[in-house]
Every structure is written in C-alpha cells, then in structure tokens.
Protein backbone atom coordinates (compact mmCIF):
# COMPACT_ATOMS: atom_id res chain seq x y z
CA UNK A 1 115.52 70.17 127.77
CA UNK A 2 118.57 71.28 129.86
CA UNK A 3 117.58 70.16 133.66
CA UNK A 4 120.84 70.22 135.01
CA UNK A 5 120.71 73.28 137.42
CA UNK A 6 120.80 71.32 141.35
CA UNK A 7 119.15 72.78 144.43
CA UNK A 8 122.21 72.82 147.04
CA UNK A 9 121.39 74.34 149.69
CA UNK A 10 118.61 76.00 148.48
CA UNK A 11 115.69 74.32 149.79
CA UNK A 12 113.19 73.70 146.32
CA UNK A 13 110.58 72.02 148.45
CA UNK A 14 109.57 75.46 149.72
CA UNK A 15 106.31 77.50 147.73
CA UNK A 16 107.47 80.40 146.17
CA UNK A 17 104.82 82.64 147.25
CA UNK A 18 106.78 84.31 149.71
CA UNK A 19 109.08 85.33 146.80
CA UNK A 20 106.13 87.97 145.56
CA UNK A 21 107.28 91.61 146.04
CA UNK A 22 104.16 93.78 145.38
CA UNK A 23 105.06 97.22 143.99
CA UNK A 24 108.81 96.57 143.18
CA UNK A 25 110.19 98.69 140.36
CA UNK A 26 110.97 95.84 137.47
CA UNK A 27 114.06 96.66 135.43
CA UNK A 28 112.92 95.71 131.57
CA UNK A 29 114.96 95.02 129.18
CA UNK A 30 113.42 94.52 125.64
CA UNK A 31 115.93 91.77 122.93
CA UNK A 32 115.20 93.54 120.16
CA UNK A 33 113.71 91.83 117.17
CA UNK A 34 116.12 93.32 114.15
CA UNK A 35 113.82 94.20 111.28
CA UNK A 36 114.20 92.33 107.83
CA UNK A 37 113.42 94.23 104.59
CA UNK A 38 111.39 92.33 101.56
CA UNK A 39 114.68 91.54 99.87
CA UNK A 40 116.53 89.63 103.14
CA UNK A 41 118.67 92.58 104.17
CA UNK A 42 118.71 94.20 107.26
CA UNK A 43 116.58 97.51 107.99
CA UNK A 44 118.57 99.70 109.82
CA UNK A 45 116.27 102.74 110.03
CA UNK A 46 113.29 100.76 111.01
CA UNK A 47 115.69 99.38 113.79
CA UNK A 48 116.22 102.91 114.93
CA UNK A 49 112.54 103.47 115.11
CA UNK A 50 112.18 100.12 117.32
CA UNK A 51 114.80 101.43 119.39
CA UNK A 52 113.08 104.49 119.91
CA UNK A 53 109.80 103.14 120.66
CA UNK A 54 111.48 100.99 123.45
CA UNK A 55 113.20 103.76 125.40
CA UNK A 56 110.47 105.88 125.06
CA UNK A 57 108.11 103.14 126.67
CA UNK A 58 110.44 103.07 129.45
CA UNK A 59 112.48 100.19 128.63
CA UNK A 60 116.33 99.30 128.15
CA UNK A 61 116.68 97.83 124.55
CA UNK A 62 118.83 95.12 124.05
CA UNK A 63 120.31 94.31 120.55
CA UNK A 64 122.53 91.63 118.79
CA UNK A 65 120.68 88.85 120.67
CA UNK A 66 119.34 85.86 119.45
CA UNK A 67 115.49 87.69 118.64
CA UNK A 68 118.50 90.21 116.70
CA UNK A 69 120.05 87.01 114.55
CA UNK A 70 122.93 87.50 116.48
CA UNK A 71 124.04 84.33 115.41
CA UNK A 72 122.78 85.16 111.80
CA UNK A 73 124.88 88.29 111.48
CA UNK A 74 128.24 88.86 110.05
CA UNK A 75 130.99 90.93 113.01
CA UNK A 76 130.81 93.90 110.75
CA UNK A 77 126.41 93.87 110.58
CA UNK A 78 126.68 93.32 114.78
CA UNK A 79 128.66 96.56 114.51
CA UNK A 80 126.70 98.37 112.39
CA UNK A 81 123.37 97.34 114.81
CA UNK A 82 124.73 98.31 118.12
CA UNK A 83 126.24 101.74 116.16
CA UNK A 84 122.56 102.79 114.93
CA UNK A 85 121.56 101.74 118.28
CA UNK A 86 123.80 103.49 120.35
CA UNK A 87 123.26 106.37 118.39
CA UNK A 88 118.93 106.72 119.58
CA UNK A 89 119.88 105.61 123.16
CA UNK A 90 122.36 108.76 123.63
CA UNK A 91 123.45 108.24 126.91
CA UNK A 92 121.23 105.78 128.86
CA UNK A 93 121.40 102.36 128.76
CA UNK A 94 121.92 99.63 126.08
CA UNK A 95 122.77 96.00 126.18
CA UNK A 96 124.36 94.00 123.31
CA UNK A 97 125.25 90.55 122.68
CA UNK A 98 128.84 89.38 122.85
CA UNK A 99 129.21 86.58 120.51
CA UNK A 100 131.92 84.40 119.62
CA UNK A 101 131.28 83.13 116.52
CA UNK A 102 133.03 78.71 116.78
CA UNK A 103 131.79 75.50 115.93
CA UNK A 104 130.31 72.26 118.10
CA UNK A 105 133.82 70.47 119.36
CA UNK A 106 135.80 73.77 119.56
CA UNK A 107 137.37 74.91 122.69
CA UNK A 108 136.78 77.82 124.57
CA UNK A 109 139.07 80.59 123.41
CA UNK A 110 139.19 82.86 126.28
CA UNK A 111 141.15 85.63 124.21
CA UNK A 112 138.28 85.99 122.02
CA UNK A 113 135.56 86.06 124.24
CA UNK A 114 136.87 88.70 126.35
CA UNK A 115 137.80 90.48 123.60
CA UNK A 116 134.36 89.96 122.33
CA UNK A 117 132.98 91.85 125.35
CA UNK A 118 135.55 94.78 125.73
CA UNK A 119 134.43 95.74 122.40
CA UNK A 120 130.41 95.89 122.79
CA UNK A 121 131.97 97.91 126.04
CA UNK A 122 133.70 100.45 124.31
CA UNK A 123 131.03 100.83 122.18
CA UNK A 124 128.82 102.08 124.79
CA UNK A 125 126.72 98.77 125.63
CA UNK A 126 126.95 96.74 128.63
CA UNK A 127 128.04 93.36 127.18
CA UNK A 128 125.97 89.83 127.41
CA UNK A 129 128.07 87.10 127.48
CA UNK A 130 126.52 84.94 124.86
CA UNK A 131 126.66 81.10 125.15
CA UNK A 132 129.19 79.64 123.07
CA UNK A 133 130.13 75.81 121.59
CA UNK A 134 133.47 76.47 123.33
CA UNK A 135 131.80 78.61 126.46
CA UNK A 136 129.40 75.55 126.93
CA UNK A 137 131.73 73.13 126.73
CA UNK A 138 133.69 73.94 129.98
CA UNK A 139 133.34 72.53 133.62
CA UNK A 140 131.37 74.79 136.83
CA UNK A 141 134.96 75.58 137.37
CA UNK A 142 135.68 76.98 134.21
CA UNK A 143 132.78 78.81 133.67
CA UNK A 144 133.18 80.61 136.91
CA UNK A 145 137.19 81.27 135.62
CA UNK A 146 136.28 82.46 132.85
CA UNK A 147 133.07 85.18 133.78
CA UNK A 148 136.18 86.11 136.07
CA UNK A 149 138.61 86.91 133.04
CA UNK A 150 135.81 88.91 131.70
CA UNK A 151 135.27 91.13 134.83
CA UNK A 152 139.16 91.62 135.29
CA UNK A 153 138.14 93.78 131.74
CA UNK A 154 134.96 95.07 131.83
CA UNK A 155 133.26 97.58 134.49
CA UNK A 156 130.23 96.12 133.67
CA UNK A 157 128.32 92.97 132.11
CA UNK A 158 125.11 90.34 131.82
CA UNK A 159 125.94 86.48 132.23
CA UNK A 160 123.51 84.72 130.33
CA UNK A 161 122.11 80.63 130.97
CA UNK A 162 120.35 79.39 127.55
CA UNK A 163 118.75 76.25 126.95
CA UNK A 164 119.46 73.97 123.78
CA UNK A 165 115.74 74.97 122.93
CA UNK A 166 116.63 78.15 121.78
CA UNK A 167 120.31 77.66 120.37
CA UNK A 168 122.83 74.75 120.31
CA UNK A 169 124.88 76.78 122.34
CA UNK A 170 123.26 77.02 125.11
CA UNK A 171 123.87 75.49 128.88
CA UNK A 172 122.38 75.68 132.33
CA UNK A 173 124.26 76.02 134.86
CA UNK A 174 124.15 74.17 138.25
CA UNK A 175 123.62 76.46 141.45
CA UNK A 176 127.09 76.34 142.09
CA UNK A 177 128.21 77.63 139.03
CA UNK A 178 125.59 80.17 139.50
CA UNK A 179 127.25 81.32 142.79
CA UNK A 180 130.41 81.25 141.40
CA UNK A 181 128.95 83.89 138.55
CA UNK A 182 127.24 85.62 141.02
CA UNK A 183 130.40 86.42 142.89
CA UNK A 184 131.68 88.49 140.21
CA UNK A 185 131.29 91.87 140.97
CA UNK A 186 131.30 93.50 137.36
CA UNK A 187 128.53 90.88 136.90
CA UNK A 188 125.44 92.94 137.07
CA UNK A 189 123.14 89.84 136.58
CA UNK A 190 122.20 86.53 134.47
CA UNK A 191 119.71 86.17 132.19
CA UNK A 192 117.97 83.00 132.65
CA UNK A 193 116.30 80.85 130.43
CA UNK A 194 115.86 77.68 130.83
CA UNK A 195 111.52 78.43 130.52
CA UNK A 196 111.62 76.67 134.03
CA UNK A 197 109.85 78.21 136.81
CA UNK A 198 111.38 76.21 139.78
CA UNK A 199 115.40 76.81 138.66
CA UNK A 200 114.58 80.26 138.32
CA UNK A 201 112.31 80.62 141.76
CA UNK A 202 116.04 79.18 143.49
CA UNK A 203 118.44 81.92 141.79
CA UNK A 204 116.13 84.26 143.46
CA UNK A 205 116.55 82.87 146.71
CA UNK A 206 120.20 82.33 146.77
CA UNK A 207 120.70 85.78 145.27
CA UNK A 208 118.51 87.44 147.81
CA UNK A 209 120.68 85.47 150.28
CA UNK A 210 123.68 86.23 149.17
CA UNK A 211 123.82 89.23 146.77
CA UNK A 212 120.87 91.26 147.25
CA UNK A 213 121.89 94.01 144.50
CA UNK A 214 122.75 90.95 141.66
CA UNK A 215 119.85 90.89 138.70
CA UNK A 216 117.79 87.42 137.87
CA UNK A 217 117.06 88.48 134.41
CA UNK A 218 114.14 86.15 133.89
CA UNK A 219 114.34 84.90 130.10
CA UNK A 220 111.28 82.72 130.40
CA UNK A 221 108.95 83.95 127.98
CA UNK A 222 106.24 81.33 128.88
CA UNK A 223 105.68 82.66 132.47
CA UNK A 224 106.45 86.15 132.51
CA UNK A 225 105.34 86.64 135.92
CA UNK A 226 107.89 85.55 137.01
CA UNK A 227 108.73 89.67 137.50
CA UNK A 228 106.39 89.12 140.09
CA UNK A 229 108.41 86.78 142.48
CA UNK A 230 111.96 89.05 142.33
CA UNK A 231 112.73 88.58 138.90
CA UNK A 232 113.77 91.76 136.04
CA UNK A 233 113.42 90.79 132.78
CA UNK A 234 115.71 90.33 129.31
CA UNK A 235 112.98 89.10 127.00
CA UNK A 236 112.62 88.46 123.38
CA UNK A 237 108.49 88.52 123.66
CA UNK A 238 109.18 92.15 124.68
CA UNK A 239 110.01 93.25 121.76
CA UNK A 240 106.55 91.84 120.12
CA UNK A 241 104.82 95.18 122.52
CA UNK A 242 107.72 97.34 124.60
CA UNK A 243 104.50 99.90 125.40
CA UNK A 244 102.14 97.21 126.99
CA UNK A 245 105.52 95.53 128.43
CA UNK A 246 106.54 98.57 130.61
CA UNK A 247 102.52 99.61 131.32
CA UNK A 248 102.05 96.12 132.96
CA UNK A 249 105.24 97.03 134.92
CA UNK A 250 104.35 100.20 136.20
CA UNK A 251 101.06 98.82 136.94
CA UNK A 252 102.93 96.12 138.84
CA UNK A 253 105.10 99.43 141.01
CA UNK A 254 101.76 101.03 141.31
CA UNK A 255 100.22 98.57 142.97
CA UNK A 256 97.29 98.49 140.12
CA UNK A 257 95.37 95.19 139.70
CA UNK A 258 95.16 95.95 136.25
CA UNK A 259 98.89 94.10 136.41
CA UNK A 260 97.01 90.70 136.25
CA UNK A 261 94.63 90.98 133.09
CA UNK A 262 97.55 93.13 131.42
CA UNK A 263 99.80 90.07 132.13
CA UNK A 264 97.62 87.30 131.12
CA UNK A 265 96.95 89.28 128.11
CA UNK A 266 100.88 89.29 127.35
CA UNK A 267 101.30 85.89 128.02
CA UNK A 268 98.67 84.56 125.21
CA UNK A 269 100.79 85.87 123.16
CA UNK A 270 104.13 84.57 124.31
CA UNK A 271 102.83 81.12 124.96
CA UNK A 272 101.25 81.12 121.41
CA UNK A 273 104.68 82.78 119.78
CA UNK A 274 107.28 80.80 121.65
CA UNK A 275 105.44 77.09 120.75
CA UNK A 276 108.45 74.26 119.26
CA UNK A 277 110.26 75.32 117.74
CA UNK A 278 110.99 78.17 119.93
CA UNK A 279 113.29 80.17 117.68
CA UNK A 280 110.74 80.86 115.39
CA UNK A 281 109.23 83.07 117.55
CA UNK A 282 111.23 85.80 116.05
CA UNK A 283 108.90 85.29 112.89
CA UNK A 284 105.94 85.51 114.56
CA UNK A 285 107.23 88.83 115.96
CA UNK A 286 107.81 90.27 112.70
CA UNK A 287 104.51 89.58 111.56
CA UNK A 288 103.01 91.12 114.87
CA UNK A 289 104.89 94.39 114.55
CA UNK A 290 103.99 94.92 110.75
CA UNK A 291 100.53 94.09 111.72
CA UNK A 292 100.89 96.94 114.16
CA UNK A 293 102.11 98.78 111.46
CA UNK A 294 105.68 99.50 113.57
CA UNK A 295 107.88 97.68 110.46
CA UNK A 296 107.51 97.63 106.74
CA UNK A 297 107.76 93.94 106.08
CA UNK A 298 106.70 91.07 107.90
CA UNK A 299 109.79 89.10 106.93
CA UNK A 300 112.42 86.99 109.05
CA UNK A 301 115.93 86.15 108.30
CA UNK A 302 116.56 84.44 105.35
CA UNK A 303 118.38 81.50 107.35
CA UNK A 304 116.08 81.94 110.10
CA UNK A 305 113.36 79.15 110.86
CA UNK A 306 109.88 80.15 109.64
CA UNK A 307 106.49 80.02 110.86
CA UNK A 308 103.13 78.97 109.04
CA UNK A 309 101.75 81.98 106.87
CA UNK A 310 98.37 81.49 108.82
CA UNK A 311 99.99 82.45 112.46
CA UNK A 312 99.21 85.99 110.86
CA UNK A 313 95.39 85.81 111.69
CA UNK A 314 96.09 84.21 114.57
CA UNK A 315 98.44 87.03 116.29
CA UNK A 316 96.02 89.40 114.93
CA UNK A 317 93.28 88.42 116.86
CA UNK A 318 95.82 88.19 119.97
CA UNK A 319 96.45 91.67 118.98
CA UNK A 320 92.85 92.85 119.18
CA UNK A 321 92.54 91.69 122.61
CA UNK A 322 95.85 93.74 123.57
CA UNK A 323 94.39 96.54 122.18
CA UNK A 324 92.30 97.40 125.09
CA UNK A 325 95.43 98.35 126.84
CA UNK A 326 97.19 100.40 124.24
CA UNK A 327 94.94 103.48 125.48
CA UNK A 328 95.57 103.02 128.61
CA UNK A 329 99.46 102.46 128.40
C-alpha cells in the first residue's frame, strides 16, 4: 500500500469531525462499469443505457476509467466509448479517462499525455489525467510541471492519485505535490484513492485552506462517507447503483437521517465488492447490474481479473437489502 502522502503543515493529530458539512450539495460522479457481451466484446448500446440511467439519477458519468477497462481498451474502442457517451449526455457534463498507454521503466512523454487530454477535451469530456508508468515515475517537482503543461492546454481537467492496489500505475502523492496540483487553475479537482481515510481527511483541510472552490474527489470506495466530511465523489462502486448513489446524496442536502442507513447499506456492498484483489470489483459489478436486470450478461473483460461464480448469491442478497430504498429513491 502506497503511504507516502506527508502531513506538512497540516496538523493530522486533529479529529476530523469538524470536517462534517451537514446538508452540502455532493457533486457525484459515477466510473462507469463498460458492459461486456457473452462473446468478450464490448456492448455499446447497453453502455448508452448505463449512461442514461446515471444522468437521469442525477449523476455525472464518467467513462474510460479503470471500472471502463480503460487500460483494457484499444485508442480507437476509448473513442468509440466516450462518442456513444457523449452522444446521451448532450450537453451536460461527462468525464473521461486520459490514458497513455507505456510500459514499467518508460519515461514520461509529456507530448503524449497532453495530447492525450486535449483530445478527450475536444471531444466534449473534461479529461482525467490517468496515472501512467512514465507519469508515476517523476519527482513532486515534475508532477506539479507537468499537471502545469496540461492546464497551459486544457480549460478544464481532473488530477487523479491511484494506489498500486488498483493499477501498477498508480502513485500518491505527498501534500506538497498535492499543493502544487492544486495550484493549477484548469485543475478542477483530484480524485483520490489511496482507500485511506486520514490522507484524504488532510487534502480537505489544506484545500479548504487554500482553495476553497478545488474538488477532493474521494475515490475510496471502502468509506464512502467520506462525502460527509467535504469530500465529492469519482467512484467505481457507483456505478454498481447510480439511483441509490444520488438518493443517499440528496438525502445527505436534505438534511434526512435516512442518509445513514442508505449509506451503510451502500457500503456492504462496496466493502464486500472491493475485497483483494480490488480490481475485480468490476466483476462483481457486472454480475450486480445483470442481477438487476440493467445489462444482458454478467460478464467481465476477457483480460480482466475474475471473481468466484458464487459472489453472485452473495451480491444478491446485498441487493435485497438495497431494495428497500429503490422505492424511495
């Protein structure tokens, strides 16, 4: 596990409790799980549907991240995702992965990555910088450099903090990088996941301090409450239920104490889904959404990790005790 985010002059010893913001408005965005068909290919159309369901919920879908195979797709499939995407959204918002595809020892090829993100750009999605070999590779002085580069080209974009138990890829950054980052003004905010609470309780607290408008995109999927302390939200387990997702949210804005059972009910299922190894979550999500009966097949990518066949019972029954809310959302 990636610990290397430092406090500076932050002060961790602090509780978080005064962090809690009853009745903030939570900004949700929902990674979007891309749909498999029987024979291993992507399905599109069911994507569109997924899509649909999301903004219709109330949340901002985000696609060509790692709960898309982002890193499983080929540059022309990434295009052909954030197209059919782009196309249900219209004109409100979508975020989309910016991947360059290299290898463990390559260098960071800054030509490529901002190219990377002017594209998802000009197709109509604001861009997530997604960790790189090359990207993790460089120094706090290079990262902030090169977030820089990208907002010299870009109106608009998501920084993103990964740990190595998602993707090989990933990094955490120190606070100091983080500032740096956060000092980018075409930087909207950072998605963080390092599925630490205490990291993520001090980017609130220096962003508060020092850039009140800036986004902590919580990517913790094992304490989603975190939405509860200043955080928004970019979350693969979001995709599993974007209905109940943005219910418990305006539950949250409302003031409703319903927020706490809806939550706990949420995060049975993320703490059963996101178990070692983590990115086989995005199995268990198919199989949760074709038991809903929202896509076809229950399959994942054919080079995508797998899960047990018997999870299926098990999210089932996590899925009858959701159910209660699914009237209510």
């Amino acid at each position: 596990m990636d610990r290397s985010a430092t406090l500076s002059d932050v002060d961790h010893q602090d509780a978080p409790f005064d962090l809690l913001r009853p009745r903030r408005r939570i900004l949700g965005i929902s990674a979007m799980l891309l749909p498999i068909a029987a024979d291993g290919s992507p399905d599109l159309d069911t994507l569109a549907d997924l899509v649909g369901r999301t903004v219709a919920a109330g949340l901002v879908p985000a696609v060509n991240m790692d709960t898309g195979y982002g890193n499983l797709l080929t540059p022309a499939e990434r295009s052909q995702v954030l197209e059919v995407a782009r196309g249900v959204t219209g004109h409100s918002m979508l975020v989309a992965g910016a991947w360059v595809d290299d290898e463990p020892g390559d260098a960071f090829d800054e030509g490529r990555q901002v190219k990377a993100m002017v594209d998802v750009a000009a197709a109509g999605a604001v861009p997530v910088v997604f960790p790189s070999y090359g990207l993790a590779s460089l120094d706090p002085a290079a990262t902030v450099a090169a977030h820089e580069a990208i907002g010299r080209e870009v109106d608009r974009f998501i920084g993103f903090e990964l740990s190595t138990q998602f993707a090989p890829t990933g990094k955490i950054w120190d606070l100091d990088t983080y500032r740096g980052v956060m000092g980018v003004a075409a930087c909207i905010g950072a998605k963080h996941s390092s599925l630490l609470r205490q990291p993520e309780w001090d980017r609130i607290r220096l962003r508060d301090a020092e850039r009140p408008d800036f986004h902590v995109f919580t990517g913790n999927d094992l304490a989603i409450d975190l939405v509860a302390y200043g955080s928004d939200y970019l979350l693969g387990l979001s995709a599993f239920a974007p209905d109940l997702f943005a219910a418990r949210d305006r539950a949250w804005a409302d003031g409703d104490p319903s927020f706490a059972e809806r939550n706990d009910d949420l995060q049975a299922l993320g703490t059963f889904a996101f178990r070692a190894p983590v990115p086989a979550y995005k199995h268990d999500a198919a199989m949760y959404l074709h038991h809903r009966g929202w896509i076809p097949s229950p399959a994942t990518h054919p080079r995508a990790p797998e899960r047990p066949a018997a999870d299926a019972e098990v999210l089932a029954s996590l899925h009858q005790r959701l159910a209660r809310w699914e009237e209510t959302s």
